[in-house]
Protein backbone atom coordinates (compact mmCIF):
# COMPACT_ATOMS: atom_id res chain seq x y z
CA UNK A 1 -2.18 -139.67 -111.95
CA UNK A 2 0.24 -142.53 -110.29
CA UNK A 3 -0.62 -145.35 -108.32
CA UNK A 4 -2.64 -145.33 -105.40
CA UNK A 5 0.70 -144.96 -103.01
CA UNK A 6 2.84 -143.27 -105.53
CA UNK A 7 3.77 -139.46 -104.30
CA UNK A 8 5.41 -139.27 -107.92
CA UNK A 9 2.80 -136.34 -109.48
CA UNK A 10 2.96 -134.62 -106.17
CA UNK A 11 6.85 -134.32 -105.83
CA UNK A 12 7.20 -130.61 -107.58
CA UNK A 13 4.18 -129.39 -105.49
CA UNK A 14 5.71 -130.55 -102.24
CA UNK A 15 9.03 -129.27 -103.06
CA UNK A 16 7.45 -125.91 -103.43
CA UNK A 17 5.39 -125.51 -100.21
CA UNK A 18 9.02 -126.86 -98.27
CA UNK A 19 10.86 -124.23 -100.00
CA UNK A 20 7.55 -121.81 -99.17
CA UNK A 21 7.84 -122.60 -95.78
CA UNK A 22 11.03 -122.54 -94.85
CA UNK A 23 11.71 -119.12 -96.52
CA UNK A 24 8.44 -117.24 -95.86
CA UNK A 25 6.25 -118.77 -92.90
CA UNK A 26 8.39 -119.94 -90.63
CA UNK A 27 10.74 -116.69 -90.28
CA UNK A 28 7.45 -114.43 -89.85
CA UNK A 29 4.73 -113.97 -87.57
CA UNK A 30 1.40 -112.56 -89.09
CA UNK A 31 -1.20 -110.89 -87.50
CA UNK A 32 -4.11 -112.05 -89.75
CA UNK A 33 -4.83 -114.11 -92.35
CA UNK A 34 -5.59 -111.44 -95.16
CA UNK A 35 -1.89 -110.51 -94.02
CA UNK A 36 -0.51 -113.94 -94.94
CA UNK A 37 -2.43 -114.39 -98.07
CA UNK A 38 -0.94 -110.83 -99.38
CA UNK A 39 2.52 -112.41 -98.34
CA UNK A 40 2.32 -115.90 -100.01
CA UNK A 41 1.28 -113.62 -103.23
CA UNK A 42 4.37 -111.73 -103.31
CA UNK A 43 6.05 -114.19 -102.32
CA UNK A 44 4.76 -116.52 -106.00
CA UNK A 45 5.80 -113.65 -107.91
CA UNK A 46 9.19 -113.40 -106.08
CA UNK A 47 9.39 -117.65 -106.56
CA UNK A 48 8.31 -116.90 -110.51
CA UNK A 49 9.99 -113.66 -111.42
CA UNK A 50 12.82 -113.09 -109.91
CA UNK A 51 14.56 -115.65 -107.43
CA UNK A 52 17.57 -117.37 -109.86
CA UNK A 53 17.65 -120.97 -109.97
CA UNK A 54 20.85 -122.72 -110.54
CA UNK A 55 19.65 -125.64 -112.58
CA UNK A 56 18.07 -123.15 -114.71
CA UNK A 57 21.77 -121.66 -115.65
CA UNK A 58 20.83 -118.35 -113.26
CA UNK A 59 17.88 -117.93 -114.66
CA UNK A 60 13.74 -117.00 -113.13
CA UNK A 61 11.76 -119.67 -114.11
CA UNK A 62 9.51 -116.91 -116.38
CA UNK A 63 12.71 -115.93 -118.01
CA UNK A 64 14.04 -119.63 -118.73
CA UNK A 65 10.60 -120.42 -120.12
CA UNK A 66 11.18 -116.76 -122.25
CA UNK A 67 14.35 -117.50 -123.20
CA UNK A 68 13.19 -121.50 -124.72
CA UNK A 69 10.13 -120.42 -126.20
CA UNK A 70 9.44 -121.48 -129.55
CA UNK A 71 8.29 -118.35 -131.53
CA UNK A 72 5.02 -118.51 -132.91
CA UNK A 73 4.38 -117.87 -136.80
């Protein structure tokens, strides 16, 4: 953990829920919460599996971490 003050350990994790929100809650309207639950799901998996990231070379995250994995004897 950082300082009291220091948003350092929080940066990826705020980054994410900007990125969530701006590409998932904001452009839809849902009529309950189960609704938006089932929606932020799919929406993880989507973030995880299969949106490409440029600083990842194109890659998912899951298949950059694939790809770099050390194999284990």
């Amino acid at each position: 953990m950082s300082r009291k003050g220091n948003c350092y350990n929080n940066a990826s994790m705020e980054s994410f829920f900007a990125t969530l929100k701006s590409e998932l809650f904001h452009l839809n309207k849902f009529s309950s919460i189960d609704e938006l639950h089932k929606a932020i799901r799919r929406y993880i998996r989507y973030y995880n599996h299969h949106r490409d990231m440029h600083r990842l070379g194109g890659l998912s995250p899951v298949q950059y971490r694939l790809k770099n994995a050390i194999p284990v004897s």
